[in-house]
PDB file of N, CA and C in Angstrom:
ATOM      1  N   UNK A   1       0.831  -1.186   0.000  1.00  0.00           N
ATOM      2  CA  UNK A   1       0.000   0.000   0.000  1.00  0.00           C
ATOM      3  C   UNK A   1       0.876   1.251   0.000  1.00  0.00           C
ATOM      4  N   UNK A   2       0.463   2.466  -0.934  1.00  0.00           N
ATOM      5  CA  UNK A   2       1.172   3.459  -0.757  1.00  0.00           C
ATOM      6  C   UNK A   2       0.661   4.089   0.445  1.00  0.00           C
ATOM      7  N   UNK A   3       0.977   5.527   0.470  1.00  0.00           N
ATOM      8  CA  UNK A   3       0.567   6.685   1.888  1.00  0.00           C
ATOM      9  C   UNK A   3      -0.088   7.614   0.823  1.00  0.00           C
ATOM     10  N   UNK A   4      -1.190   8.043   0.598  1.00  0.00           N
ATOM     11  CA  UNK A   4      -1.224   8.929  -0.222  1.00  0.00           C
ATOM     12  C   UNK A   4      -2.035  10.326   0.958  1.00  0.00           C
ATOM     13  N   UNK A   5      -1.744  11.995   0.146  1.00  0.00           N
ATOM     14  CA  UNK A   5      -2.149  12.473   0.912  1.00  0.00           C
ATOM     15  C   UNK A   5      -2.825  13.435   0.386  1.00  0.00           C
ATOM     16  N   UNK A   6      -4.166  13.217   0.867  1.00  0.00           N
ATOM     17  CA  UNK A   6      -5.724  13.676   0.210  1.00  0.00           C
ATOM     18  C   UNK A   6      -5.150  15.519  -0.114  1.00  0.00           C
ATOM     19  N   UNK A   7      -4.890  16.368   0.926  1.00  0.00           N
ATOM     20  CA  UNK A   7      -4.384  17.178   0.749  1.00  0.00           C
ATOM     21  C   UNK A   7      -2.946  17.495   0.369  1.00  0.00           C
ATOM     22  N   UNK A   8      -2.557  17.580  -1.068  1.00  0.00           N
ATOM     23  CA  UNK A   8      -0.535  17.614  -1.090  1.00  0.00           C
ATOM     24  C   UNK A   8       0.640  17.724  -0.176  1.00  0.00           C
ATOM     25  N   UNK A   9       0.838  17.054   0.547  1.00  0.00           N
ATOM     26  CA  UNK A   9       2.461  18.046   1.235  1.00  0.00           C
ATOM     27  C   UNK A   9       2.264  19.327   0.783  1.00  0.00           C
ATOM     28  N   UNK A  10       2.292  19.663  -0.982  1.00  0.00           N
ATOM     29  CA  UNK A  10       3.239  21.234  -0.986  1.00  0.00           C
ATOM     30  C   UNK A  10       2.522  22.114  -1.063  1.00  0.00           C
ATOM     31  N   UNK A  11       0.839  21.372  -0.557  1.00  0.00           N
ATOM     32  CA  UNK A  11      -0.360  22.468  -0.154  1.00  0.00           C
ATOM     33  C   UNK A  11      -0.606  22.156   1.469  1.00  0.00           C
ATOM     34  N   UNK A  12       0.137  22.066   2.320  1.00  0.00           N
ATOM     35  CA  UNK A  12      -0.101  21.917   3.549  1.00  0.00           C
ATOM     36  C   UNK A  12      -0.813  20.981   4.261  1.00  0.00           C
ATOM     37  N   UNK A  13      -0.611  20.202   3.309  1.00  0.00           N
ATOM     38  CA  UNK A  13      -1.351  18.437   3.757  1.00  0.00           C
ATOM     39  C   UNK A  13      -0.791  17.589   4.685  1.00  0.00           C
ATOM     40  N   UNK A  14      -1.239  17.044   6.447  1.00  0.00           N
ATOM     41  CA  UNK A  14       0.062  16.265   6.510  1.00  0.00           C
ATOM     42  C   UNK A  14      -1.252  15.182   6.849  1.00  0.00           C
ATOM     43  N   UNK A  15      -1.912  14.860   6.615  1.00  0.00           N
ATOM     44  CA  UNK A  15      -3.120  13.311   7.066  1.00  0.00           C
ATOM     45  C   UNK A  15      -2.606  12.354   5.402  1.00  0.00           C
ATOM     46  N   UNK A  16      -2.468  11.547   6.179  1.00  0.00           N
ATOM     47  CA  UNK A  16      -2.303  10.504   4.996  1.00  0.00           C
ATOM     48  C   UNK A  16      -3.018   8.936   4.981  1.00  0.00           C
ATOM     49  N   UNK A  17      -3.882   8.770   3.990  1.00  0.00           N
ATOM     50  CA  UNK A  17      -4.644   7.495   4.074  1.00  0.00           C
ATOM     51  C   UNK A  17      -4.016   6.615   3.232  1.00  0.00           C
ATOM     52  N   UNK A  18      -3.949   5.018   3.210  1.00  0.00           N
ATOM     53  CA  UNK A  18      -3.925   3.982   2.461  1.00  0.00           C
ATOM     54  C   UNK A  18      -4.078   4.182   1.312  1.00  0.00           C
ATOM     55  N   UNK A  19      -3.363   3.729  -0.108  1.00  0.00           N
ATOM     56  CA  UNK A  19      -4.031   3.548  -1.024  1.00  0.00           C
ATOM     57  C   UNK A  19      -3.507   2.468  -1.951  1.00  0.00           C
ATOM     58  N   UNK A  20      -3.908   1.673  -2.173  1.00  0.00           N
ATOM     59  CA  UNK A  20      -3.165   0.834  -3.268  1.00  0.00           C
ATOM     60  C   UNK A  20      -2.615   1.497  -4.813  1.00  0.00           C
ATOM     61  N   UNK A  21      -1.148   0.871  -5.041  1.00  0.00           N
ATOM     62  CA  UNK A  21      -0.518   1.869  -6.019  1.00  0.00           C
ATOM     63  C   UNK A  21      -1.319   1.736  -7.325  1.00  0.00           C
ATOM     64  N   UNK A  22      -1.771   0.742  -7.673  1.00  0.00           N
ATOM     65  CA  UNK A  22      -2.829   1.208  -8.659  1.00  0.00           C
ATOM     66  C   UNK A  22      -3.370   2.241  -9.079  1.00  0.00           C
ATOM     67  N   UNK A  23      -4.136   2.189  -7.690  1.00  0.00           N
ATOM     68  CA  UNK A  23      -5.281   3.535  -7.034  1.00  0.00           C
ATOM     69  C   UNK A  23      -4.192   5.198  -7.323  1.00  0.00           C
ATOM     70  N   UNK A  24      -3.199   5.297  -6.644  1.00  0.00           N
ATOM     71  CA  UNK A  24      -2.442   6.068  -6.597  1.00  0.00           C
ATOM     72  C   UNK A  24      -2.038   6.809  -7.816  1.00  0.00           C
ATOM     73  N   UNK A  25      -1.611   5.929  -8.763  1.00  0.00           N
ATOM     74  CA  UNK A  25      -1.119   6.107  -9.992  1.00  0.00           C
ATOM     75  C   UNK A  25      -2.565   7.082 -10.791  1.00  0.00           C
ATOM     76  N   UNK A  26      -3.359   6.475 -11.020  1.00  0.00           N
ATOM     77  CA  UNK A  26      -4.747   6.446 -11.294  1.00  0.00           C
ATOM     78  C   UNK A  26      -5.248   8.282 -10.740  1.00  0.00           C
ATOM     79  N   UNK A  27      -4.608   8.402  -9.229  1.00  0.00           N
ATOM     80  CA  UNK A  27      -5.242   9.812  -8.997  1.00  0.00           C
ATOM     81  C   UNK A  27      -4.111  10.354  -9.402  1.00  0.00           C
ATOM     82  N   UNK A  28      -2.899  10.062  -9.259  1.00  0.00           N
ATOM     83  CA  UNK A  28      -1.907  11.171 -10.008  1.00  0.00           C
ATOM     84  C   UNK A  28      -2.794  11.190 -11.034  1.00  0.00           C
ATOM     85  N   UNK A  29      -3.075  10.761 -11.691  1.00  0.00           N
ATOM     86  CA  UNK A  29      -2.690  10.856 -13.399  1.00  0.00           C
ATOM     87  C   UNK A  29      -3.740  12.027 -13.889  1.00  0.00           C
ATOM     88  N   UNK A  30      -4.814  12.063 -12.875  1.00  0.00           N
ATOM     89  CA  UNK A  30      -6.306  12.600 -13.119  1.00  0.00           C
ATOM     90  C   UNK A  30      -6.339  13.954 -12.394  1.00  0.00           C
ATOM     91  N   UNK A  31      -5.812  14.234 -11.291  1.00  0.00           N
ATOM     92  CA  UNK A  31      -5.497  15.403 -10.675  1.00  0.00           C
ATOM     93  C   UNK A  31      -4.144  16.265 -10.732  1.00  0.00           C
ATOM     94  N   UNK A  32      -4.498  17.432 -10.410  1.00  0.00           N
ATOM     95  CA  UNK A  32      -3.553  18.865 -10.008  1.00  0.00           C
ATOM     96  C   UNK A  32      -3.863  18.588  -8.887  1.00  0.00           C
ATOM     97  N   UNK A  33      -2.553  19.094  -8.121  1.00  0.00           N
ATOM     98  CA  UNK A  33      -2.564  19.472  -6.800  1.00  0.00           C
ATOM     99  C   UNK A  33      -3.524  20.266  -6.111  1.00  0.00           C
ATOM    100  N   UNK A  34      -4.195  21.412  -6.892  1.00  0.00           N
ATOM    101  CA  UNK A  34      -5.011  22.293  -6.594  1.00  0.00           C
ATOM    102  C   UNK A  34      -6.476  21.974  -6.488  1.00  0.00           C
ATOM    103  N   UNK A  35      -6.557  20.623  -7.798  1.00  0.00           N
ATOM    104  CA  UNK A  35      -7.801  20.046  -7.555  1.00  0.00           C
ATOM    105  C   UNK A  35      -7.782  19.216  -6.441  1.00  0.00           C
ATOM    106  N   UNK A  36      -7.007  18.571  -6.453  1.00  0.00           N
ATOM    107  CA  UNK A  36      -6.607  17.787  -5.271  1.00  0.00           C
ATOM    108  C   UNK A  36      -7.525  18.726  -3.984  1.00  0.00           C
ATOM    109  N   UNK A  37      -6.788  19.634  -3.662  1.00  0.00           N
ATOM    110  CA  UNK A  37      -7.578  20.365  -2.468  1.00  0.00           C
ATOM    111  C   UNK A  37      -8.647  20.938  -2.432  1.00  0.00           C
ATOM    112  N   UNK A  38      -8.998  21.415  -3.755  1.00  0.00           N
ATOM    113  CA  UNK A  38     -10.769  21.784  -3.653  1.00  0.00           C
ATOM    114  C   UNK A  38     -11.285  20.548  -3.614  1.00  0.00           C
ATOM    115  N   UNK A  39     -10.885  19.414  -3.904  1.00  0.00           N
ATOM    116  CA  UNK A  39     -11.644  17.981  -3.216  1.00  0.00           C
ATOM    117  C   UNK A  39     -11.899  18.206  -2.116  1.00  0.00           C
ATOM    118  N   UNK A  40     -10.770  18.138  -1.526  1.00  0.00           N
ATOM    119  CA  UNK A  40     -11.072  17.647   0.103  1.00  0.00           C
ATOM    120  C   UNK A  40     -11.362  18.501   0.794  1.00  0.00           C
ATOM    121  N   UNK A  41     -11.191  19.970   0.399  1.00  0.00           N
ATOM    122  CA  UNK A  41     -11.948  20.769   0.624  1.00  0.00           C
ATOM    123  C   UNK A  41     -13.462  21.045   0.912  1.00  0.00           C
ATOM    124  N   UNK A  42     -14.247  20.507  -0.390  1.00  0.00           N
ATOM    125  CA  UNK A  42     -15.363  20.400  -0.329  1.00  0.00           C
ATOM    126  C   UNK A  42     -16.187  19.226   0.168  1.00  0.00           C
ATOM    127  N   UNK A  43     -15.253  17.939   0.051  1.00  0.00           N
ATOM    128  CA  UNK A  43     -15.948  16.572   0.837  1.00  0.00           C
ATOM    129  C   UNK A  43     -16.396  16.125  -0.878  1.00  0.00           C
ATOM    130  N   UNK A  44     -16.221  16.201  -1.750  1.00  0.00           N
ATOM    131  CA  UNK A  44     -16.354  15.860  -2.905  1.00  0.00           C
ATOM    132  C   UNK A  44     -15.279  14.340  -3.161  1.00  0.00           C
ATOM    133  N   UNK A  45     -16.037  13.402  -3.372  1.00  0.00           N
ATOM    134  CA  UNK A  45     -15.101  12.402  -3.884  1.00  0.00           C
ATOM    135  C   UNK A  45     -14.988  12.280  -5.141  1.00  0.00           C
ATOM    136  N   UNK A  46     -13.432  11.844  -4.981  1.00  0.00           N
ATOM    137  CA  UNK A  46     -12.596  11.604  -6.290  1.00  0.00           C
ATOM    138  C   UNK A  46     -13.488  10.855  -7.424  1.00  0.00           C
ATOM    139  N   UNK A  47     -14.740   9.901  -6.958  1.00  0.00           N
ATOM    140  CA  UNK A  47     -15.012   9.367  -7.969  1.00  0.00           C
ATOM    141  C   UNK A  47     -16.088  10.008  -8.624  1.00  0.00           C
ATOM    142  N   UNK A  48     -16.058  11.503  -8.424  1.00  0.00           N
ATOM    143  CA  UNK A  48     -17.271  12.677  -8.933  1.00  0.00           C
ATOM    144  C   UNK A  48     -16.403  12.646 -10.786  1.00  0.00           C
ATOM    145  N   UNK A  49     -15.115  12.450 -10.457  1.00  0.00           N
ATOM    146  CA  UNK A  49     -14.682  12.307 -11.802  1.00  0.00           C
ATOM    147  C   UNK A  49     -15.043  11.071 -12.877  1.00  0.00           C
ATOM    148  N   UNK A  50     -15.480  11.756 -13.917  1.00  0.00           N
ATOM    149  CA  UNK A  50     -16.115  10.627 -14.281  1.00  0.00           C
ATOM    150  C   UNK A  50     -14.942   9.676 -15.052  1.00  0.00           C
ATOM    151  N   UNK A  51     -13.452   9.719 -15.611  1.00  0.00           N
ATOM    152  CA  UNK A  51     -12.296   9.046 -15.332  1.00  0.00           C
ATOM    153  C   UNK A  51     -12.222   8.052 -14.722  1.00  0.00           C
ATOM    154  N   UNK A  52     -12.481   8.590 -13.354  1.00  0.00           N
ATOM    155  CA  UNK A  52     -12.172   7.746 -12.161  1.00  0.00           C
ATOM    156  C   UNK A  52     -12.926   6.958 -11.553  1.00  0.00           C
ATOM    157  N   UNK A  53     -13.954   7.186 -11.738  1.00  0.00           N
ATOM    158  CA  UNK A  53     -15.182   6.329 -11.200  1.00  0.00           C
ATOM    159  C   UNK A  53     -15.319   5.124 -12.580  1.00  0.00           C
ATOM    160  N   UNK A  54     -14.935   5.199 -13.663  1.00  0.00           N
ATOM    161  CA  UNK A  54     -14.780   3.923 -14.704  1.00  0.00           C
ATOM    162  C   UNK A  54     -13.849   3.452 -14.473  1.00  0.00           C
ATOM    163  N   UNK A  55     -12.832   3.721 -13.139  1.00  0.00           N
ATOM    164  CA  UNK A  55     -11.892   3.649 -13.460  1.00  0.00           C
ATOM    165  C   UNK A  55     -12.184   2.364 -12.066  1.00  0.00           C
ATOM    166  N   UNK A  56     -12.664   2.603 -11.243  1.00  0.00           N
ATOM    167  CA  UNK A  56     -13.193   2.232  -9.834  1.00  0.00           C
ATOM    168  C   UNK A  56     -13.761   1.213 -10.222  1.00  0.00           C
ATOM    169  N   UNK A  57     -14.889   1.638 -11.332  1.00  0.00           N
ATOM    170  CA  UNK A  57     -15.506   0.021 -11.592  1.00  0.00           C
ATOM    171  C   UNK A  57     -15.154  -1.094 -12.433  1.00  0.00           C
ATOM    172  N   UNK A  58     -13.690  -0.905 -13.015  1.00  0.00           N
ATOM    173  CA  UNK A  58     -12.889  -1.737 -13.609  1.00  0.00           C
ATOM    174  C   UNK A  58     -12.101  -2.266 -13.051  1.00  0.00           C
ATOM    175  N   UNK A  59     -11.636  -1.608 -12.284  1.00  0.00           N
ATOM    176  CA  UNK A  59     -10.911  -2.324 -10.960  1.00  0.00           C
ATOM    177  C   UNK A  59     -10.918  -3.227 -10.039  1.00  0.00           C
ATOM    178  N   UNK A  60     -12.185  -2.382  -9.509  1.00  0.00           N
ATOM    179  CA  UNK A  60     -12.817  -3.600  -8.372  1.00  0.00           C
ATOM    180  C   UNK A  60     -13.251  -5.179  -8.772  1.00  0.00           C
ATOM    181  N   UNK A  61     -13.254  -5.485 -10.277  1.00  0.00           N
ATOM    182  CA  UNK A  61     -13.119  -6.722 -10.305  1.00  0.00           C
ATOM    183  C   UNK A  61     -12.006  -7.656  -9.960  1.00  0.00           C
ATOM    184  N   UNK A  62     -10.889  -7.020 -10.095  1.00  0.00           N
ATOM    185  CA  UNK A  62      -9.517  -7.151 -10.105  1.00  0.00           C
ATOM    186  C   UNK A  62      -9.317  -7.830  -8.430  1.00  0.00           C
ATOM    187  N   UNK A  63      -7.935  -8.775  -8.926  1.00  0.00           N
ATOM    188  CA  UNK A  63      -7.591  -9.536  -7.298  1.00  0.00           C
ATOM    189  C   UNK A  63      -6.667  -8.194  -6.743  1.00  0.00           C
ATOM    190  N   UNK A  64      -6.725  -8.156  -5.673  1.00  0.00           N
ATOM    191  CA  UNK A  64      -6.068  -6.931  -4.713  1.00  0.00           C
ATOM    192  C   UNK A  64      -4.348  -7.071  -5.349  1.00  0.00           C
ATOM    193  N   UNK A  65      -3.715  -7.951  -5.817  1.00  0.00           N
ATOM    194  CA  UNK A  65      -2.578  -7.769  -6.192  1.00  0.00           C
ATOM    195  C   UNK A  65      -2.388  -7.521  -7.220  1.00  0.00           C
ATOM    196  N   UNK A  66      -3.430  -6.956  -8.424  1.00  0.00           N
ATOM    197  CA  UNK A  66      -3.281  -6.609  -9.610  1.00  0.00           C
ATOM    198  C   UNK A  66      -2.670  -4.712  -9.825  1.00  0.00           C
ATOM    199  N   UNK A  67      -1.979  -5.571 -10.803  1.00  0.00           N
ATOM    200  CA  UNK A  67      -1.227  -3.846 -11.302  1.00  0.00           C
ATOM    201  C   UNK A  67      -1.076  -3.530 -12.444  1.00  0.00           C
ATOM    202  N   UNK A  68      -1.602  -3.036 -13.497  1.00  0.00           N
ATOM    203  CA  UNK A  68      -1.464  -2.513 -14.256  1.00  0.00           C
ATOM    204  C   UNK A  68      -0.738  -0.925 -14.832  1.00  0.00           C
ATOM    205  N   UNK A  69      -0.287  -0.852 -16.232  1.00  0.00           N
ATOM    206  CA  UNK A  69       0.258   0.637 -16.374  1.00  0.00           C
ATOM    207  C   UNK A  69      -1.394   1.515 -16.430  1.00  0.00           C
ATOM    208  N   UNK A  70      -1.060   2.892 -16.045  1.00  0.00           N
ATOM    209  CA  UNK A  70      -1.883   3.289 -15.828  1.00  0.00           C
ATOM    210  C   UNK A  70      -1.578   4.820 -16.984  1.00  0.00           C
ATOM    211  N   UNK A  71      -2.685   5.291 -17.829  1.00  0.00           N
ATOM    212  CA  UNK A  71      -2.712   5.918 -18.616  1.00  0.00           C
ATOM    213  C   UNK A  71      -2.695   7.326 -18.103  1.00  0.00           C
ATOM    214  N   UNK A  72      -2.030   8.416 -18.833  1.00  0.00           N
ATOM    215  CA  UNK A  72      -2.142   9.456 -18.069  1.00  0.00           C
ATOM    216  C   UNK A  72      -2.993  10.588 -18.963  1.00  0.00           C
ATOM    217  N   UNK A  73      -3.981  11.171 -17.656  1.00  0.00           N
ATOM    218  CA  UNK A  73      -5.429  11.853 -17.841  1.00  0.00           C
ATOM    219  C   UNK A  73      -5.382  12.844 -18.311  1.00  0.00           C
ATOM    220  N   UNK A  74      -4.409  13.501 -17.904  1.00  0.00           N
ATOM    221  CA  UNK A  74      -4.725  15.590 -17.702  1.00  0.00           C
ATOM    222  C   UNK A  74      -4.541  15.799 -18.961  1.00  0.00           C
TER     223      UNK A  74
END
């Protein structure tokens, strides 16, 4: 599992939750830092993106040790 952190380090983030690197890769690829914090800012989840939420339900079929390359969004 990575540490990922809902709010950036280099936006004054220090809470850090679980995430599998999959997962990780997946929100790099789809977020700015800035969006990043009007997320969590607002209580808006990541899977409001619609990217990411196809991205959620392709996944979750997947065995927890699956890894794939992950395409990049922005």
């Amino acid at each position: 599992m990575d540490r990922f952190h809902p709010i950036p380090k280099s936006r004054g983030g220090r809470e850090t939750v679980a995430v599998h690197p999959i997962c990780r890769e997946t929100i790099d690829a789809n977020f700015t830092a800035s969006e990043l914090v009007r997320h969590a800012e607002a209580g808006t989840p990541l899977t409001d993106n619609e990217t990411v939420a196809r991205f959620v339900k392709w996944v979750s079929n997947k065995p927890a040790d699956f890894h794939s390359a992950t395409k990049t969004g922005r």
